[in-house]
Protein backbone atom coordinates (compact mmCIF):
# COMPACT_ATOMS: atom_id res chain seq x y z
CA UNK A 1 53.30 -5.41 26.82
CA UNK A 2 50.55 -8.25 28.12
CA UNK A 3 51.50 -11.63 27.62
CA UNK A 4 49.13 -14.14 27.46
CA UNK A 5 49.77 -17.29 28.83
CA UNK A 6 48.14 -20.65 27.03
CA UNK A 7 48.37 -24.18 28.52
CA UNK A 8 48.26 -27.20 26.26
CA UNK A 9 45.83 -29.66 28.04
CA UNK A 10 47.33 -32.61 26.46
CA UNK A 11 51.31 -31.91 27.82
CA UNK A 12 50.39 -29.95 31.24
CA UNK A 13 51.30 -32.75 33.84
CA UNK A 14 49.86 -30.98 36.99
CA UNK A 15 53.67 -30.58 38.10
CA UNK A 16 52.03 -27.48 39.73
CA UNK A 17 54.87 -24.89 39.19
CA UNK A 18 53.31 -22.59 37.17
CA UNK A 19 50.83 -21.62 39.64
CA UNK A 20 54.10 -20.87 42.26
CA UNK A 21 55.24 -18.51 39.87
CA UNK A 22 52.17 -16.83 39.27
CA UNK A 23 49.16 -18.05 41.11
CA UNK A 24 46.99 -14.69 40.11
CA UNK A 25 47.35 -16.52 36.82
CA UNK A 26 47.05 -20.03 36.96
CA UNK A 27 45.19 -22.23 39.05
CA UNK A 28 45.70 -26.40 39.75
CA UNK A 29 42.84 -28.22 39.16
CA UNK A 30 43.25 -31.53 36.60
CA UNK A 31 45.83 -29.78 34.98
CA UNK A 32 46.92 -26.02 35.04
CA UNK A 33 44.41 -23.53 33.87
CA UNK A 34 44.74 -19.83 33.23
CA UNK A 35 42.58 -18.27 35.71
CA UNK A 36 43.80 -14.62 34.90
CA UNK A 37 47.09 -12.10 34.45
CA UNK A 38 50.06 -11.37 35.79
CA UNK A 39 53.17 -9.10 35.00
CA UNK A 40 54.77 -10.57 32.16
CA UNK A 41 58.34 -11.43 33.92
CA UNK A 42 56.28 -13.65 36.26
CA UNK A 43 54.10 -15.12 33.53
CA UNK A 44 57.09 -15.80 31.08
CA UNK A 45 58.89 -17.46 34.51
CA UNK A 46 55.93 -19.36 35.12
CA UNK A 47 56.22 -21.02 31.62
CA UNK A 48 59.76 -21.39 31.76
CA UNK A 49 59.53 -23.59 35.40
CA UNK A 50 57.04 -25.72 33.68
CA UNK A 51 58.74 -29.28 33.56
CA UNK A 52 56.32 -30.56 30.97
CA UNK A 53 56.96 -27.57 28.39
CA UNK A 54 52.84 -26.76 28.36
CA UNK A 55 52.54 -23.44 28.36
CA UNK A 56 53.21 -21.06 25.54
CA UNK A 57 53.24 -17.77 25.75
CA UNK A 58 51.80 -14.94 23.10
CA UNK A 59 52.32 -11.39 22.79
CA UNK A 60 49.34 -8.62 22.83
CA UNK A 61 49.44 -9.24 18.62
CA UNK A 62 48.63 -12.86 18.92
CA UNK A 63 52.81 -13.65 18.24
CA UNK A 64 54.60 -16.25 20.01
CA UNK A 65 57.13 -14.56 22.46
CA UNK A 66 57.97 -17.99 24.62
CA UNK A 67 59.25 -20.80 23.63
């Protein structure tokens, strides 16, 4: 399965853990931005480290899988 990671621009608080999780899938800039994929344990850990709560996380049907 491919998860695909989203970050919601408006909650993401640059806290910057996301990208220590996964950093072939997120980069710091502003905010966090998803800059491409990872295995799907990492990306689902990168989403649950995130203290804001800003990234959700969708299965390969377009269905949430996280949170």
């Amino acid at each position: 399965m491919t998860l695909l990671p989203v970050v919601d621009e408006f909650s993401c608080s640059a806290h910057g853990d996301c990208v220590h999780e996964a950093p072939e899938a997120f980069l710091l800039e502003d905010i966090a931005v998803v800059i491409g994929t990872a295995p799907d344990d990492r990306i689902l850990a990168a989403a649950r480290a995130c203290p804001a709560g800003a990234i959700t996380v969708f299965d390969g049907d377009g269905r949430q899988a996280y949170p």
